[in-house]
PDB file of N, CA and C in Angstrom:
ATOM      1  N   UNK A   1     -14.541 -11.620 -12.453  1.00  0.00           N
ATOM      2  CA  UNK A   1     -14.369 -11.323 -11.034  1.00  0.00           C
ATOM      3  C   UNK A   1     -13.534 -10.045 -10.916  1.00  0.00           C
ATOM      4  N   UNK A   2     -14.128  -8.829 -10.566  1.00  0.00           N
ATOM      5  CA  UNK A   2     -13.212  -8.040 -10.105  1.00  0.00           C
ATOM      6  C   UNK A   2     -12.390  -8.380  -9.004  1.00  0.00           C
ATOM      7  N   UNK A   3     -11.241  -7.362  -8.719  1.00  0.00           N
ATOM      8  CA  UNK A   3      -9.903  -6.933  -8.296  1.00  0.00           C
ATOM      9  C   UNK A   3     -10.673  -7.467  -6.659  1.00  0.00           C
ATOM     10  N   UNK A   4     -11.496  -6.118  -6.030  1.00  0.00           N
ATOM     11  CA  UNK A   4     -11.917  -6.496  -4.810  1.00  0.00           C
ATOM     12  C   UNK A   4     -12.701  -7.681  -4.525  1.00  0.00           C
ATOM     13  N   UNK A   5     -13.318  -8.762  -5.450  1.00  0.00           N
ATOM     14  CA  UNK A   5     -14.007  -9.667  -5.181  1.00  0.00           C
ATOM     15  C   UNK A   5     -12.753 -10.923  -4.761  1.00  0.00           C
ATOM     16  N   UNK A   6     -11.302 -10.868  -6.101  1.00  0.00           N
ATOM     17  CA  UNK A   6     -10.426 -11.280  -5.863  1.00  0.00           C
ATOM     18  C   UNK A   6      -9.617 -11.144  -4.119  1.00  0.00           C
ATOM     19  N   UNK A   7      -9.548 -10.436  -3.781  1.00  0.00           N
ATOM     20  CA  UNK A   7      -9.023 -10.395  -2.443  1.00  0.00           C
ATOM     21  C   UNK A   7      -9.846 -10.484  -1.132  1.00  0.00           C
ATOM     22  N   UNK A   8     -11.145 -10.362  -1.832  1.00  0.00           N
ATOM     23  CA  UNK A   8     -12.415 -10.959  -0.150  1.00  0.00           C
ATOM     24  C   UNK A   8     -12.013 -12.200  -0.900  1.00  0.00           C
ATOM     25  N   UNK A   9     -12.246 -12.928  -1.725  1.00  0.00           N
ATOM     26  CA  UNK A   9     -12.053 -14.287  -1.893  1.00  0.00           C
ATOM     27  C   UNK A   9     -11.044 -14.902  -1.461  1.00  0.00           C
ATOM     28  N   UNK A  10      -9.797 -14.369  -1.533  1.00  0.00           N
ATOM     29  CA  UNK A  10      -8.085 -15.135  -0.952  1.00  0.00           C
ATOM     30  C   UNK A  10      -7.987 -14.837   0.602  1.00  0.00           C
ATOM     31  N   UNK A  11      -8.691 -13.425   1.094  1.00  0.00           N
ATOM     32  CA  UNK A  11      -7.892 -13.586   2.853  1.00  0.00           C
ATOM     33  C   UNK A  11      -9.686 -13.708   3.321  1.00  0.00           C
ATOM     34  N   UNK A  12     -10.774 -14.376   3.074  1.00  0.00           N
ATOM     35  CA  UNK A  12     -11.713 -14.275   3.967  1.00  0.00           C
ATOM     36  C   UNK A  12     -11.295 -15.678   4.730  1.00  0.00           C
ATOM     37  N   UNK A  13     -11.743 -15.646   6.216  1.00  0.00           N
ATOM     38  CA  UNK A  13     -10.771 -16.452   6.804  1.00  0.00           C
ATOM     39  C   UNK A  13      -9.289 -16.401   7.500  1.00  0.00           C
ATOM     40  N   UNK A  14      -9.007 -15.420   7.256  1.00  0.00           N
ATOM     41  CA  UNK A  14      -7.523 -14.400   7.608  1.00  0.00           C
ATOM     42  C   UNK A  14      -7.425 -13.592   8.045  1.00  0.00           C
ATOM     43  N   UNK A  15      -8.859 -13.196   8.748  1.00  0.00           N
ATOM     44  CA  UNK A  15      -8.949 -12.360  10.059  1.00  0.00           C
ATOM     45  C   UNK A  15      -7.909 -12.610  10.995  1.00  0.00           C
ATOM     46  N   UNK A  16      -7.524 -10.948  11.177  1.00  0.00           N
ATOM     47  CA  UNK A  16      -6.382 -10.656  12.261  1.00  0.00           C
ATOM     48  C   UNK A  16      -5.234 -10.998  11.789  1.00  0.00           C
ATOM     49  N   UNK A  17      -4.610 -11.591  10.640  1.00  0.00           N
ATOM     50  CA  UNK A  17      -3.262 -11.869  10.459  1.00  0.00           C
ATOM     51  C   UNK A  17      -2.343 -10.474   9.749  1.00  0.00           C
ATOM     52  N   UNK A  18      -1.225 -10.409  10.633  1.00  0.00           N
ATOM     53  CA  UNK A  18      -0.563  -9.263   9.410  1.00  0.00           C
ATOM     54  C   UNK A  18       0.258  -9.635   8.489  1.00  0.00           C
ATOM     55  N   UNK A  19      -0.259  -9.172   7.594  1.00  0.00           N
ATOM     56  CA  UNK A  19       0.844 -10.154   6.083  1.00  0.00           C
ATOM     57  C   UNK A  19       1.514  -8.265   5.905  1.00  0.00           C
ATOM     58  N   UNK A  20       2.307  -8.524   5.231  1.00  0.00           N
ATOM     59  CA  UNK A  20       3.490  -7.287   4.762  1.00  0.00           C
ATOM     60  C   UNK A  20       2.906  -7.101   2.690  1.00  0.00           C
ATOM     61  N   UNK A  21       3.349  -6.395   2.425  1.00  0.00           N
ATOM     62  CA  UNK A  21       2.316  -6.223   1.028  1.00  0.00           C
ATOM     63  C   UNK A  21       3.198  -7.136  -0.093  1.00  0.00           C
ATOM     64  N   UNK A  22       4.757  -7.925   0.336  1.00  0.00           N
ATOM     65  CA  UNK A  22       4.645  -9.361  -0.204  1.00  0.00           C
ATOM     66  C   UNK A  22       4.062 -10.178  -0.253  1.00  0.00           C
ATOM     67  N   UNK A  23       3.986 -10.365   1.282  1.00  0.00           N
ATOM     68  CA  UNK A  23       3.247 -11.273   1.728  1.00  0.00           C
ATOM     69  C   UNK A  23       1.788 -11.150   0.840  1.00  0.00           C
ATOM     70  N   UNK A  24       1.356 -10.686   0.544  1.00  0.00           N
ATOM     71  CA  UNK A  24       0.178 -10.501   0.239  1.00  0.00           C
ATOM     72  C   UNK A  24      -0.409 -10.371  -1.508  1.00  0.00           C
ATOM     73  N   UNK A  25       0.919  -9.949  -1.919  1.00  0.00           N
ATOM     74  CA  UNK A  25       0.770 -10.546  -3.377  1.00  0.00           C
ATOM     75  C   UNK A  25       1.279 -11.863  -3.483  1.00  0.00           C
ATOM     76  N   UNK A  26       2.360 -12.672  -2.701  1.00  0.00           N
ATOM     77  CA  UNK A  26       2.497 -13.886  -3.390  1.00  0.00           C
ATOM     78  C   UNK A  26       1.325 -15.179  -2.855  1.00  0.00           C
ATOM     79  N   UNK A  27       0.482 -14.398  -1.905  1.00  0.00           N
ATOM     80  CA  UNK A  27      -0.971 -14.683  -1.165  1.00  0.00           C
ATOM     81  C   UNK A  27      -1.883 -14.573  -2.526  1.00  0.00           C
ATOM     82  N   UNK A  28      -2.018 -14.072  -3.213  1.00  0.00           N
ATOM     83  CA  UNK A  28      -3.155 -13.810  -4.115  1.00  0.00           C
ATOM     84  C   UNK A  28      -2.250 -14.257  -5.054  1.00  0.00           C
ATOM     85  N   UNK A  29      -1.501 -14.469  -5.842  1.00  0.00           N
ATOM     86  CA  UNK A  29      -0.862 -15.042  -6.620  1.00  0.00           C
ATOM     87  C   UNK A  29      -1.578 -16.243  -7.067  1.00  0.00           C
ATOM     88  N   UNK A  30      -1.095 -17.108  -6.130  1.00  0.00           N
ATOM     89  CA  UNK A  30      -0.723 -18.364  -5.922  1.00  0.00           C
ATOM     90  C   UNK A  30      -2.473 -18.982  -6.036  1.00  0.00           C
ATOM     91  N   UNK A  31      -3.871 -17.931  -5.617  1.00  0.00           N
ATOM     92  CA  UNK A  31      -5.115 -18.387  -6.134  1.00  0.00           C
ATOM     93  C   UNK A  31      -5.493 -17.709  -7.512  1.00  0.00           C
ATOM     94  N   UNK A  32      -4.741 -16.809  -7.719  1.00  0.00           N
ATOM     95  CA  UNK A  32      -5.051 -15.962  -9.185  1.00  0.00           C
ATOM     96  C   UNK A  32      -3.924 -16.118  -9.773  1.00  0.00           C
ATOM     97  N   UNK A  33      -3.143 -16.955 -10.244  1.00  0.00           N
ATOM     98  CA  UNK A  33      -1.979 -16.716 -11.123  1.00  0.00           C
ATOM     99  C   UNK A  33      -1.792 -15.786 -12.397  1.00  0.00           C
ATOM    100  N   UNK A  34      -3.300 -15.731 -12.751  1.00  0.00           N
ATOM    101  CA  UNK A  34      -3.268 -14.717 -13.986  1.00  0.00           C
ATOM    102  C   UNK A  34      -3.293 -13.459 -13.449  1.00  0.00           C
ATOM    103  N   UNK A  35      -3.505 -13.180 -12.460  1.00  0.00           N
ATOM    104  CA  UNK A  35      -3.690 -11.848 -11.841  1.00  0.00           C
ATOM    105  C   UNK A  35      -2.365 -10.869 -12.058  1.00  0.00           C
ATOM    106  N   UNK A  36      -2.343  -9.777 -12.397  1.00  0.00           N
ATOM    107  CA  UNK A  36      -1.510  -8.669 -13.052  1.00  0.00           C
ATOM    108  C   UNK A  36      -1.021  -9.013 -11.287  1.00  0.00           C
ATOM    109  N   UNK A  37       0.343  -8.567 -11.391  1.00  0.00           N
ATOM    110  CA  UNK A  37       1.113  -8.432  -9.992  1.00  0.00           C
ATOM    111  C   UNK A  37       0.854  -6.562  -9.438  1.00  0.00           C
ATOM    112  N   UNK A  38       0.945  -5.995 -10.863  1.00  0.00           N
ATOM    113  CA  UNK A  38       1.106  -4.441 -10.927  1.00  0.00           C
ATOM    114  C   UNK A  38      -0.750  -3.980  -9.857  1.00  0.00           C
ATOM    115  N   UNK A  39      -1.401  -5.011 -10.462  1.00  0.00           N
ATOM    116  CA  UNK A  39      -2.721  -4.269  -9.903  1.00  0.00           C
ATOM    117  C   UNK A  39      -3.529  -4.571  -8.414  1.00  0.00           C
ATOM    118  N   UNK A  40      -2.421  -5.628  -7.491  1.00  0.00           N
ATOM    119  CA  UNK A  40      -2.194  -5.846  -6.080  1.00  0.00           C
ATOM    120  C   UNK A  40      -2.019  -4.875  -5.660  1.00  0.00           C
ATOM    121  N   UNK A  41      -2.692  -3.676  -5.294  1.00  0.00           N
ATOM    122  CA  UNK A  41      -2.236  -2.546  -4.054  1.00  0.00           C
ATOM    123  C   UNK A  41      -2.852  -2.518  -2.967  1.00  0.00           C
ATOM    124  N   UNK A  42      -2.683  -3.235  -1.865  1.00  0.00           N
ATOM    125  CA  UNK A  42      -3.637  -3.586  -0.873  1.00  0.00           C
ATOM    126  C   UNK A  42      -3.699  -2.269  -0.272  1.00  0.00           C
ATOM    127  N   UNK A  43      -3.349  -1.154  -0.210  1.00  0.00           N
ATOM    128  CA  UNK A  43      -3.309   0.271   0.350  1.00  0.00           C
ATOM    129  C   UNK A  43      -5.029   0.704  -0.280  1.00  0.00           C
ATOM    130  N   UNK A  44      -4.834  -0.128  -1.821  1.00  0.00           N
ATOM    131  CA  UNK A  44      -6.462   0.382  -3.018  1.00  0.00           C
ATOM    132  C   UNK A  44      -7.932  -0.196  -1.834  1.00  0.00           C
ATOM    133  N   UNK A  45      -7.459  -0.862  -0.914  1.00  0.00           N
ATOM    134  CA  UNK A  45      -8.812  -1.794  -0.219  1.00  0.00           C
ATOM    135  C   UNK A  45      -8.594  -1.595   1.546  1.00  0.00           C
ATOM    136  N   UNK A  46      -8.081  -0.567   2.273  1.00  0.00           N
ATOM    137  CA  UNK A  46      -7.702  -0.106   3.351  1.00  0.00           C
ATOM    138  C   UNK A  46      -7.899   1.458   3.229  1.00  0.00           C
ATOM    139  N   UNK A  47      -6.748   2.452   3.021  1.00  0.00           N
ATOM    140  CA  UNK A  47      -7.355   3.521   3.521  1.00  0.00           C
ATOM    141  C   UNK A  47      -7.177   4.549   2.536  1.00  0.00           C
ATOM    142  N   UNK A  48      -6.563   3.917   1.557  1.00  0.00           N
ATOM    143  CA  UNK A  48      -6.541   4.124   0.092  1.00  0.00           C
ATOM    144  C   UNK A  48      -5.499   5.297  -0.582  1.00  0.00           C
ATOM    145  N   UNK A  49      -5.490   4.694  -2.056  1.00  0.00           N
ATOM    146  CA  UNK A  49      -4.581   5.948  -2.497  1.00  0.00           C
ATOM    147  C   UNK A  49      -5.485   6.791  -3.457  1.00  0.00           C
ATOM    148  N   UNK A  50      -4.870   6.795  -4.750  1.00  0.00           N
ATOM    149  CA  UNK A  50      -5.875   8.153  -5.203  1.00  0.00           C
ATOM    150  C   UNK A  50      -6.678   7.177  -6.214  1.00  0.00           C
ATOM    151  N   UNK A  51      -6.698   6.266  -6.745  1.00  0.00           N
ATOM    152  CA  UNK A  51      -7.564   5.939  -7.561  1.00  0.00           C
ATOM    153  C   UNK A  51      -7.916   4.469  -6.632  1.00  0.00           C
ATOM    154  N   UNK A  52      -8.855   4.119  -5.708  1.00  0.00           N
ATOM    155  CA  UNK A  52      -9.082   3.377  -4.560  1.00  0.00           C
ATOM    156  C   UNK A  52     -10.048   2.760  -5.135  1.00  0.00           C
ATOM    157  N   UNK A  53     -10.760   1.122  -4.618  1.00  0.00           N
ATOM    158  CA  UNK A  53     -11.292   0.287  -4.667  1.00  0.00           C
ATOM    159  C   UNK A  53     -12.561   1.501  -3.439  1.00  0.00           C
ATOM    160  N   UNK A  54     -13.510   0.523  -3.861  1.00  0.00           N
ATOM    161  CA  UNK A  54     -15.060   1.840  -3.458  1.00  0.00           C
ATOM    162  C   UNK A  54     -15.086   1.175  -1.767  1.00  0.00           C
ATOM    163  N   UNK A  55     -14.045  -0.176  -1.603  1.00  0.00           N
ATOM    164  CA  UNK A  55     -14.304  -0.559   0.009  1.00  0.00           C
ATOM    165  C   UNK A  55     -13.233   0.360   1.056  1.00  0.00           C
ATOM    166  N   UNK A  56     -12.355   0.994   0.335  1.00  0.00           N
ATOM    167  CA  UNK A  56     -11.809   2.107   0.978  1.00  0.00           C
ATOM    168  C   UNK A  56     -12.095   2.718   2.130  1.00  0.00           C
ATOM    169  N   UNK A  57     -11.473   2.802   2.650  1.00  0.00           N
ATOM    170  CA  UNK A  57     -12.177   3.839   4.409  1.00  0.00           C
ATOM    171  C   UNK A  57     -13.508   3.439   5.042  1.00  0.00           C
ATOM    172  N   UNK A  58     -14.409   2.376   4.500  1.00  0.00           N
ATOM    173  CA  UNK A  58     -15.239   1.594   4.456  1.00  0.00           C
ATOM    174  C   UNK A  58     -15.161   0.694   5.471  1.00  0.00           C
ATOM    175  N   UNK A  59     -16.444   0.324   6.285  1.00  0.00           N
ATOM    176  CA  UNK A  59     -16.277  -1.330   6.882  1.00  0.00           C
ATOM    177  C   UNK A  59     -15.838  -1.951   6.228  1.00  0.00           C
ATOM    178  N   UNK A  60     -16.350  -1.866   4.888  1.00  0.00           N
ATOM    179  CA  UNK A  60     -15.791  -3.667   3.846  1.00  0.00           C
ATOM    180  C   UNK A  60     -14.666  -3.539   3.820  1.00  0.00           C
ATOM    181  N   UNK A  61     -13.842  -2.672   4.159  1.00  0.00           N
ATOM    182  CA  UNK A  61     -12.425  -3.018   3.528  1.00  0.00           C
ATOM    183  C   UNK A  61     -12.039  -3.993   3.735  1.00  0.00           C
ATOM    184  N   UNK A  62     -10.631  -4.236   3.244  1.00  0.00           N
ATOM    185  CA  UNK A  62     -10.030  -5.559   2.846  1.00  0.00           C
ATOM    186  C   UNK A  62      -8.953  -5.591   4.203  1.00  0.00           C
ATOM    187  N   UNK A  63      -8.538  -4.723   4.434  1.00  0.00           N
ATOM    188  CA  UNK A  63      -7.613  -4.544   4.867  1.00  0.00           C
ATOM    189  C   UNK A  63      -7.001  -3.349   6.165  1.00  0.00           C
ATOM    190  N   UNK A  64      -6.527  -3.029   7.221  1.00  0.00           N
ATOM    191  CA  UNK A  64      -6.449  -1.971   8.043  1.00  0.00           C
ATOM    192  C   UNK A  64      -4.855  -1.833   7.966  1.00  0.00           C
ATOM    193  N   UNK A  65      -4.378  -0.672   7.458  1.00  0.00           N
ATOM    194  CA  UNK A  65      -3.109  -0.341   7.318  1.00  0.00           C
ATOM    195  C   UNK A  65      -2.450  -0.043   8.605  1.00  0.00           C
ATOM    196  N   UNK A  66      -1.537  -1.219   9.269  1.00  0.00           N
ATOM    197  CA  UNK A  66      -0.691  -1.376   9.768  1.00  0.00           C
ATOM    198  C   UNK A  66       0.247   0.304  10.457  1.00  0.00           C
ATOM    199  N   UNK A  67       1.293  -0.142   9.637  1.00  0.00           N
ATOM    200  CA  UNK A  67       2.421   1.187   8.337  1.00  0.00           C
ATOM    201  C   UNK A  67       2.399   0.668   7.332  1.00  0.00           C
ATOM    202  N   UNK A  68       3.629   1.620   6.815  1.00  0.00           N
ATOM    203  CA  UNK A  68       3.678   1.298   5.410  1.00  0.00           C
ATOM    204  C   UNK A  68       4.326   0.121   4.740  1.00  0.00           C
ATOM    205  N   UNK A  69       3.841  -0.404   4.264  1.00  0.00           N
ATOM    206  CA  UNK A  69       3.811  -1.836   3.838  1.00  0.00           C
ATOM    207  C   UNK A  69       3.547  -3.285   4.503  1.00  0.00           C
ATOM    208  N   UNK A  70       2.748  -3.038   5.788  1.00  0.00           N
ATOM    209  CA  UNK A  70       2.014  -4.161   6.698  1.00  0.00           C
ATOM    210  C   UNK A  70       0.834  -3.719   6.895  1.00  0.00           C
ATOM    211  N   UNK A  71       0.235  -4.751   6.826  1.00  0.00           N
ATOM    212  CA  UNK A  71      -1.402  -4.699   6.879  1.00  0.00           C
ATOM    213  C   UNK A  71      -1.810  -5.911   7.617  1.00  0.00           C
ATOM    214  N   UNK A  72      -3.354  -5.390   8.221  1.00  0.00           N
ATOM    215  CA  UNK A  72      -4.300  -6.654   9.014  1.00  0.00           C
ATOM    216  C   UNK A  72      -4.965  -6.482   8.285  1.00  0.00           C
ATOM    217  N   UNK A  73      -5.746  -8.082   8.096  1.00  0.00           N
ATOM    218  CA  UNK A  73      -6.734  -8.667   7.158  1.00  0.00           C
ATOM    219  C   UNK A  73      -7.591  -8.306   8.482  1.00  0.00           C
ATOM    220  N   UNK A  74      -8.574  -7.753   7.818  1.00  0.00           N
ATOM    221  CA  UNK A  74     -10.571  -7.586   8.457  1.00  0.00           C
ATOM    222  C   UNK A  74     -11.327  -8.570   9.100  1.00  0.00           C
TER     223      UNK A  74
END
């Protein structure tokens, strides 16, 4: 399972909520425990940084960046 399949899988259903980018790794945690903590960048699935998930700036995204470090789930 990739990274982005991992996070449509944990917030689908979590439309409209704003989690903070704790909030949101100990959110994916807690269904992926093996999941690297380092490779949670919910910024990678919203409007992106430099090496971005391909749902980036995208309808699919995961995510609509708030500021910096709060986000709405899609």
């Amino acid at each position: 399972m990739t990274n982005h399949e991992r996070f449509v899988e944990t917030f689908k259903g979590m439309s409209g909520k704003e989690l903070s980018t704790s909030e949101i790794r100990d959110i994916i945690i807690k269904k992926f425990p093996d999941m690297n903590r380092g490779s949670i960048l919910p910024n990678d699935h919203a409007e992106g940084n430099k090496s971005v998930c391909w749902c980036a700036g995208t309808e699919n995204r995961v995510f609509d960046r708030i500021k910096r470090g709060l986000y709405k789930v899609r």
